[in-house]
PDB file of N, CA and C in Angstrom:
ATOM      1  N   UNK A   1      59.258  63.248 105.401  1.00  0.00           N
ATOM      2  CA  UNK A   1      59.511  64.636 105.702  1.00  0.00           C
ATOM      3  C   UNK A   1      59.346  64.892 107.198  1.00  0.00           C
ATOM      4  N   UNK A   2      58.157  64.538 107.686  1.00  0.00           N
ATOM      5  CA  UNK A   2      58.408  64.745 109.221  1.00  0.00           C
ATOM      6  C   UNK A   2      58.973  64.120 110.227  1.00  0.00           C
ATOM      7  N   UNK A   3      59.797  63.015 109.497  1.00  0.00           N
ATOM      8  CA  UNK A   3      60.360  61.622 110.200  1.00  0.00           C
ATOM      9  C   UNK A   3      61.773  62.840 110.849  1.00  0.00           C
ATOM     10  N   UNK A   4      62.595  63.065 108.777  1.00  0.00           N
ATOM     11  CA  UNK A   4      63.904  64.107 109.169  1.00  0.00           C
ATOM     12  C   UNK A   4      63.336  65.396 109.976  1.00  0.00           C
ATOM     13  N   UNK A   5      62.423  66.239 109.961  1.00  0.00           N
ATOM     14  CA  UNK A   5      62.217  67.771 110.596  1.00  0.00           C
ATOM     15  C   UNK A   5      62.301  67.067 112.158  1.00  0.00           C
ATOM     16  N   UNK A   6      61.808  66.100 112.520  1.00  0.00           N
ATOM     17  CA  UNK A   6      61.694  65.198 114.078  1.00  0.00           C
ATOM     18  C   UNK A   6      63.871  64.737 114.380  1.00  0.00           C
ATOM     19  N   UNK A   7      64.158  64.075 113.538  1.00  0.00           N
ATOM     20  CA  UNK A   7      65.742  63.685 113.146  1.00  0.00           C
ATOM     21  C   UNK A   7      66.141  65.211 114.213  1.00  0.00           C
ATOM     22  N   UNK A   8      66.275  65.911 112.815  1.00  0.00           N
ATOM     23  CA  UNK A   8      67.146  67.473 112.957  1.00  0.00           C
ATOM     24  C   UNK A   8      66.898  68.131 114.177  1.00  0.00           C
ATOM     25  N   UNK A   9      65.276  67.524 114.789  1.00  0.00           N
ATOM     26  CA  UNK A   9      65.175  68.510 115.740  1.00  0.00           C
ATOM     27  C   UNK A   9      65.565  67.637 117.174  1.00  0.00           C
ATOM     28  N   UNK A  10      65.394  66.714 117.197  1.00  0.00           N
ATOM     29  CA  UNK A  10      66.390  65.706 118.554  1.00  0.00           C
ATOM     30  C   UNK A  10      67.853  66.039 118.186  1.00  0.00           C
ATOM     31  N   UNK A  11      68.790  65.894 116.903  1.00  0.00           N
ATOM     32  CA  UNK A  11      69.898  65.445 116.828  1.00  0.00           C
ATOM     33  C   UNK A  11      70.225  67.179 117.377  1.00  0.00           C
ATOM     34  N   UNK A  12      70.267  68.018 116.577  1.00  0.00           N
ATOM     35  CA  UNK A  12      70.864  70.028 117.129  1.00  0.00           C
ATOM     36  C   UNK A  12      70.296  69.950 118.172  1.00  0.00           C
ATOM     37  N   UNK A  13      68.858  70.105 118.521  1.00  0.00           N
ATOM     38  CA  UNK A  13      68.391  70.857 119.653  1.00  0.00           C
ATOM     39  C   UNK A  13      67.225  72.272 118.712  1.00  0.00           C
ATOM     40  N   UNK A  14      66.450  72.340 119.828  1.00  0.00           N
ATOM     41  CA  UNK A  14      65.091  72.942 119.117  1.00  0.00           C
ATOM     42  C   UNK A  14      65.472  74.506 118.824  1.00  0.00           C
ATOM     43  N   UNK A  15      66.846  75.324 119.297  1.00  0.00           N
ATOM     44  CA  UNK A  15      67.491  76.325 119.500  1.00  0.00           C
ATOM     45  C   UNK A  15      68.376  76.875 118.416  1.00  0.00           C
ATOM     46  N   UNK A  16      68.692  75.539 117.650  1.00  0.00           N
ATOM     47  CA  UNK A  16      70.032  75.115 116.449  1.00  0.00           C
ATOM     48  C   UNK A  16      69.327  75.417 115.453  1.00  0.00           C
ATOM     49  N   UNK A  17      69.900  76.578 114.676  1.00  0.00           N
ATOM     50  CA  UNK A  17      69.342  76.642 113.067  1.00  0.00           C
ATOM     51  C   UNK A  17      69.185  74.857 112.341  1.00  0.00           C
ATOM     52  N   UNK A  18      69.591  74.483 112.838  1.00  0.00           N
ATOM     53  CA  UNK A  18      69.408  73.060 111.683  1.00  0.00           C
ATOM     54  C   UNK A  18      68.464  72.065 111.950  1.00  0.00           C
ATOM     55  N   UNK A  19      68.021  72.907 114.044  1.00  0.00           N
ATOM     56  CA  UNK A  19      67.119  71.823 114.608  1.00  0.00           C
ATOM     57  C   UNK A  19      65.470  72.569 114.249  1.00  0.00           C
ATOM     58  N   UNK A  20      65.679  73.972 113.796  1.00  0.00           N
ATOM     59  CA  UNK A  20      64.191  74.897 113.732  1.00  0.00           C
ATOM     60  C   UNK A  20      62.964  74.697 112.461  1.00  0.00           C
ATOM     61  N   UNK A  21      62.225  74.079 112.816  1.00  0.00           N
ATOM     62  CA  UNK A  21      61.008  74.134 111.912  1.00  0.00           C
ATOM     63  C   UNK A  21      61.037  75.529 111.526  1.00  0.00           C
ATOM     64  N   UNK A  22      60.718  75.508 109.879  1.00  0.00           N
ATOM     65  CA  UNK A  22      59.829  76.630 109.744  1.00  0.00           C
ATOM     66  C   UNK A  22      58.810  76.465 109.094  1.00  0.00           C
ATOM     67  N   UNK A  23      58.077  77.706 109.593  1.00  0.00           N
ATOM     68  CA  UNK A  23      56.017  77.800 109.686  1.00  0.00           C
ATOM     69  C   UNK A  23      55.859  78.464 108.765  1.00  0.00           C
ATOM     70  N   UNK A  24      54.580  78.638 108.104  1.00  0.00           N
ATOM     71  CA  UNK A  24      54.576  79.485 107.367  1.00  0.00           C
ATOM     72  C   UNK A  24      54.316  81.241 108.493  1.00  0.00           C
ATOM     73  N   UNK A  25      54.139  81.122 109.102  1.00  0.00           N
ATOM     74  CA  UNK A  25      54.529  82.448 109.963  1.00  0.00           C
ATOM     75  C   UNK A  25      55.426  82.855 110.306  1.00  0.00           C
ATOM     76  N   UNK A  26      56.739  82.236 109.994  1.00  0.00           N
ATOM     77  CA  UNK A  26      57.900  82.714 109.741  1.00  0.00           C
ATOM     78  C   UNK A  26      57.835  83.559 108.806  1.00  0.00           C
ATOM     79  N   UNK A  27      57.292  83.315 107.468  1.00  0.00           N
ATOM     80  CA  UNK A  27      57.444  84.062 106.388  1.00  0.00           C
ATOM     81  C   UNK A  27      56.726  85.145 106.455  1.00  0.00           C
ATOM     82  N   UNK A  28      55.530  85.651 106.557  1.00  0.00           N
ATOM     83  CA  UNK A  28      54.538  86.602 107.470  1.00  0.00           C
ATOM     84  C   UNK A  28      55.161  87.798 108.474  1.00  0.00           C
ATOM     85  N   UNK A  29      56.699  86.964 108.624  1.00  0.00           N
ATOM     86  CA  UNK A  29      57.510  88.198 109.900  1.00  0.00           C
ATOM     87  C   UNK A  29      58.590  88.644 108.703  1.00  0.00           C
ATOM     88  N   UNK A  30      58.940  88.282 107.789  1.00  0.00           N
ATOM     89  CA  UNK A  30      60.018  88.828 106.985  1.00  0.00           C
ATOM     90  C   UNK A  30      59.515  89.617 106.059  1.00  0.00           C
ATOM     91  N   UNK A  31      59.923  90.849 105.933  1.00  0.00           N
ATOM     92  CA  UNK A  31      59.600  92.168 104.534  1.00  0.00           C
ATOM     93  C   UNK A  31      60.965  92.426 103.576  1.00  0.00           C
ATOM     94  N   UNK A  32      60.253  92.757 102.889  1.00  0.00           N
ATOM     95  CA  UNK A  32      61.289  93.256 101.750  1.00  0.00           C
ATOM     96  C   UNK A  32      62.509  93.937 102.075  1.00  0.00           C
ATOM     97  N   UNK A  33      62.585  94.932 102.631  1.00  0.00           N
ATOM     98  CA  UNK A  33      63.960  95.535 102.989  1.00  0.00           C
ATOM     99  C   UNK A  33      64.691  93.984 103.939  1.00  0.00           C
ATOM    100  N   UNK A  34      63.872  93.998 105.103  1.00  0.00           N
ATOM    101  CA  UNK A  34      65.322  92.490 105.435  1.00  0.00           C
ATOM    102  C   UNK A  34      65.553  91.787 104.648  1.00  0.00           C
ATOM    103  N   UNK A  35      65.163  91.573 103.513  1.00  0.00           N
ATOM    104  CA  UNK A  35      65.690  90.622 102.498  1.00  0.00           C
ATOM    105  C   UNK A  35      66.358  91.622 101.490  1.00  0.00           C
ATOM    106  N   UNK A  36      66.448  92.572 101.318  1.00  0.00           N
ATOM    107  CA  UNK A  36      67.680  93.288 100.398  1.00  0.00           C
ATOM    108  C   UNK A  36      68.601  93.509 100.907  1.00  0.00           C
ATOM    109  N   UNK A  37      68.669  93.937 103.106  1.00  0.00           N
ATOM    110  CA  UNK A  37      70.148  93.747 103.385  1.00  0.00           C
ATOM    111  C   UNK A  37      70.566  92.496 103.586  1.00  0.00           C
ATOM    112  N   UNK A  38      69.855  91.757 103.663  1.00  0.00           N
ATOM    113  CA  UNK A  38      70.216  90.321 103.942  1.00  0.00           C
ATOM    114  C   UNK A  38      70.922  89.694 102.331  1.00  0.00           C
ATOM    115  N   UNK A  39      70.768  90.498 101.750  1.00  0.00           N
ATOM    116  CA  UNK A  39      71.398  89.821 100.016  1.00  0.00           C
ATOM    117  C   UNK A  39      72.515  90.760 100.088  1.00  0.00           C
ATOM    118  N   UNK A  40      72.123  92.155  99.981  1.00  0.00           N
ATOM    119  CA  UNK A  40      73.762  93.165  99.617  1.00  0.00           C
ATOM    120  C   UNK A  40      74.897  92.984 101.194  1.00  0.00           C
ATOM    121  N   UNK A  41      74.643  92.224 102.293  1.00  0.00           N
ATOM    122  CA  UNK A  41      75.465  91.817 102.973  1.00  0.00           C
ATOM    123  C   UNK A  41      75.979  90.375 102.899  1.00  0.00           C
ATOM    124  N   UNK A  42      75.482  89.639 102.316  1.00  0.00           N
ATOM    125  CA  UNK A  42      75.709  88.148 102.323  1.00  0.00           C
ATOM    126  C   UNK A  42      76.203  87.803 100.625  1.00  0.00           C
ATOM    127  N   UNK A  43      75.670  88.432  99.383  1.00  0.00           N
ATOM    128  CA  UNK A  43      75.646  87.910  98.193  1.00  0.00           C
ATOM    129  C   UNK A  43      76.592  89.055  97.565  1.00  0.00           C
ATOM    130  N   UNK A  44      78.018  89.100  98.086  1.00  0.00           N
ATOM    131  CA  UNK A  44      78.550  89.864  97.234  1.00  0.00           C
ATOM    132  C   UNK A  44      79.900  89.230  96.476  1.00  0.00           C
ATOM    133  N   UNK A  45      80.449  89.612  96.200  1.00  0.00           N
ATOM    134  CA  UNK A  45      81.611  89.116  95.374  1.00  0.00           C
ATOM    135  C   UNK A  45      82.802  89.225  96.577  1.00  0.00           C
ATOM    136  N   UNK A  46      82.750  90.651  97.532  1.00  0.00           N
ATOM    137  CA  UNK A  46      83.514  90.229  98.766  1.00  0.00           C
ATOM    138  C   UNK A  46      83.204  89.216  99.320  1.00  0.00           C
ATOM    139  N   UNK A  47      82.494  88.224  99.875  1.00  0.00           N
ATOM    140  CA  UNK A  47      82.073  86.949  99.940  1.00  0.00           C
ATOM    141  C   UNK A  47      82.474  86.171  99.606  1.00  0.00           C
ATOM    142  N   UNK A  48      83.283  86.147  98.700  1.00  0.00           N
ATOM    143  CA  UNK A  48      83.650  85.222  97.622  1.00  0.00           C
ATOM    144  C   UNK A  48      84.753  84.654  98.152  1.00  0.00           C
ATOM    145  N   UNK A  49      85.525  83.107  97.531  1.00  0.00           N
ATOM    146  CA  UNK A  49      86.995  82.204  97.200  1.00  0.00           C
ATOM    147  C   UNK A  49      86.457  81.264  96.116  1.00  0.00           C
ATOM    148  N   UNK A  50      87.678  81.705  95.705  1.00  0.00           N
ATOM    149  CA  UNK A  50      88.079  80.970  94.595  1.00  0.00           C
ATOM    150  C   UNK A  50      88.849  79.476  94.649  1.00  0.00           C
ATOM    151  N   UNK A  51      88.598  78.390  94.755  1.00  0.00           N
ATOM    152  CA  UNK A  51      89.392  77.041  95.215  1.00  0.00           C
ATOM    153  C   UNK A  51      89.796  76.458  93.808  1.00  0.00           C
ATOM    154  N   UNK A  52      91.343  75.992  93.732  1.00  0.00           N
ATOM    155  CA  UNK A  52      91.168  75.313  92.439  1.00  0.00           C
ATOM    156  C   UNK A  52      91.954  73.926  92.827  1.00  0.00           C
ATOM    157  N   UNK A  53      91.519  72.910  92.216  1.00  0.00           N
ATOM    158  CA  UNK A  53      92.678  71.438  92.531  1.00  0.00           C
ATOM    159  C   UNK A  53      92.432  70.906  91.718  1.00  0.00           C
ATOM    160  N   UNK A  54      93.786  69.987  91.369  1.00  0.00           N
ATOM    161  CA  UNK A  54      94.327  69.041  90.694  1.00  0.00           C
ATOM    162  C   UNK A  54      95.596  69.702  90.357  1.00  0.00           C
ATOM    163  N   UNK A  55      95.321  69.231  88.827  1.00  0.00           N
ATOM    164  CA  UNK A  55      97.324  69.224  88.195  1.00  0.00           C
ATOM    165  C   UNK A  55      96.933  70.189  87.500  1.00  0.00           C
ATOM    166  N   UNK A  56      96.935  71.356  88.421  1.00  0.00           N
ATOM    167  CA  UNK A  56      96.513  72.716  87.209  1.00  0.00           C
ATOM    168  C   UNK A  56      98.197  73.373  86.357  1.00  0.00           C
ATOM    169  N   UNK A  57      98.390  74.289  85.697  1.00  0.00           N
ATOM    170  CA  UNK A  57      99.555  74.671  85.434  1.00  0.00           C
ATOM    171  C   UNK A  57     100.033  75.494  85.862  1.00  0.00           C
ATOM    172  N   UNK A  58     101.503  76.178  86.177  1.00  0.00           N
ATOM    173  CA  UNK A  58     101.939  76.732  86.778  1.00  0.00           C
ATOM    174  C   UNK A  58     101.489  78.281  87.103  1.00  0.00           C
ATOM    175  N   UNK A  59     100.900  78.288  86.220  1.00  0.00           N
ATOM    176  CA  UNK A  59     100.893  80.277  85.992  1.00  0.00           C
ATOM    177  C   UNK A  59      99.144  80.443  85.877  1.00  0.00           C
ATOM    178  N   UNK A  60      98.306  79.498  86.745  1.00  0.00           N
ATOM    179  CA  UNK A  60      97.016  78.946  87.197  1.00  0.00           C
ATOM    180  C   UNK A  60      96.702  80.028  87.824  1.00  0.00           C
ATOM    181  N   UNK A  61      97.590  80.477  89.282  1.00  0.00           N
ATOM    182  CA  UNK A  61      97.171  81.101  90.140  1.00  0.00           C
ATOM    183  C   UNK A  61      97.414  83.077  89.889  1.00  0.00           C
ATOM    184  N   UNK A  62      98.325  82.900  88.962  1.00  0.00           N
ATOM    185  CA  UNK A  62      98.568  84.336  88.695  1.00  0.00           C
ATOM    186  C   UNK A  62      97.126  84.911  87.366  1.00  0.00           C
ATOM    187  N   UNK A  63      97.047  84.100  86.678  1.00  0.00           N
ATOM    188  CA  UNK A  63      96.053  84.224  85.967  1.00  0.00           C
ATOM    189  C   UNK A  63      94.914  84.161  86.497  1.00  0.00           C
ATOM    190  N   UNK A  64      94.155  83.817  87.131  1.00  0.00           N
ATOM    191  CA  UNK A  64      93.257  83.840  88.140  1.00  0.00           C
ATOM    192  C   UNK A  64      93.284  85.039  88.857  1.00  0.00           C
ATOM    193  N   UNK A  65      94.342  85.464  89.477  1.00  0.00           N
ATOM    194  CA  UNK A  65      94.289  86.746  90.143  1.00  0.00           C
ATOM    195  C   UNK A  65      94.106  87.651  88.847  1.00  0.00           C
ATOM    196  N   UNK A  66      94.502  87.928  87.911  1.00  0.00           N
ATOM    197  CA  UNK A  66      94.571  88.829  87.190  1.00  0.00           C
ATOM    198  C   UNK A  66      93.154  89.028  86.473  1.00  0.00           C
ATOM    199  N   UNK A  67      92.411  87.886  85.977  1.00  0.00           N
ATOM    200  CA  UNK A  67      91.423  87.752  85.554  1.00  0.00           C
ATOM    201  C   UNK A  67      89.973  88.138  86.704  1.00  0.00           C
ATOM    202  N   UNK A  68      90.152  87.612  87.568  1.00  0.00           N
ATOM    203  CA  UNK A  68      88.720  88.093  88.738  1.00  0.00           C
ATOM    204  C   UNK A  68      89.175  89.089  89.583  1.00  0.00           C
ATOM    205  N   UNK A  69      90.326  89.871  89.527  1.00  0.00           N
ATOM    206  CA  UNK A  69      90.747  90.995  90.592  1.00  0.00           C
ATOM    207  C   UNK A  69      89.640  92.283  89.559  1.00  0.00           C
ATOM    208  N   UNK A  70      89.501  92.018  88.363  1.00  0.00           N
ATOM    209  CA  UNK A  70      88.910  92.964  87.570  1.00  0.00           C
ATOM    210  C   UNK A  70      87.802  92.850  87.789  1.00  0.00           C
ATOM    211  N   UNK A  71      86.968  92.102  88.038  1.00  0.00           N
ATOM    212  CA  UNK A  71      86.128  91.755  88.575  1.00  0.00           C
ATOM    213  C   UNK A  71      85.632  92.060  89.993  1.00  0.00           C
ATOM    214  N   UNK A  72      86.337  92.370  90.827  1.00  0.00           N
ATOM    215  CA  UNK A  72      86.068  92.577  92.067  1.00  0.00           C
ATOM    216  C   UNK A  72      86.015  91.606  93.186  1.00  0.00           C
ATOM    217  N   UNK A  73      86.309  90.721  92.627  1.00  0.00           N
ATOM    218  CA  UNK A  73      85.587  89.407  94.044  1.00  0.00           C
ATOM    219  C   UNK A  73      87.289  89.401  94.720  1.00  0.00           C
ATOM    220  N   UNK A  74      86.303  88.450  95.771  1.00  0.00           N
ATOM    221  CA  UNK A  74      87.491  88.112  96.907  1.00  0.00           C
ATOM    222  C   UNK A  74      88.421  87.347  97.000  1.00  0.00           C
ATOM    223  N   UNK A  75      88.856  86.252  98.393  1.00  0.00           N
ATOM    224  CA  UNK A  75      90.339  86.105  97.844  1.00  0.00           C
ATOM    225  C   UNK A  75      90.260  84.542  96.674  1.00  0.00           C
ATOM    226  N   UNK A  76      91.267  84.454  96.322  1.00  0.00           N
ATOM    227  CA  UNK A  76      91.922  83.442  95.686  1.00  0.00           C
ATOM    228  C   UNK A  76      93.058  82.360  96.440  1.00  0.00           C
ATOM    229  N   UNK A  77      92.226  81.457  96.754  1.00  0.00           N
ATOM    230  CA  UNK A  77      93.352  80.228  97.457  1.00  0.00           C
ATOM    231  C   UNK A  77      93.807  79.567  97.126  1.00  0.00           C
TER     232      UNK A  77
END
């Protein structure tokens, strides 16, 4: 564990979300409301794609739209 947190933090840089330790005093700075806009801006169904592959059938992509547009989410690729 501290071999990779040492890895991540030479390979990004100490600045790079991927190079940053976190402390437990990180957690100590975050409250409840930043974590409810941080969910109803990030965890919504606008958020969303839909990916599909292989040998799907022709009428794949219209059904798909028709089925999750009721639904609300986002696009379909």
């Amino acid at each position: 564990m501290l071999a990779r947190r040492k890895f991540s933090e030479l390979l990004f840089g100490v600045t790079h979300p991927y190079g940053i330790d976190v402390t437990e005093k990180d957690f100590d700075r975050v409250n409840v409301e930043e974590l409810k806009q941080f969910f109803n801006k990030y965890y919504t169904s606008n958020n969303c794609a839909i990916i599909a592959a292989g040998h799907l059938p022709g009428n794949m992509r219209s059904n798909a739209q028709q089925i999750f547009r009721k639904r609300h989410l986002g696009s379909i690729l």
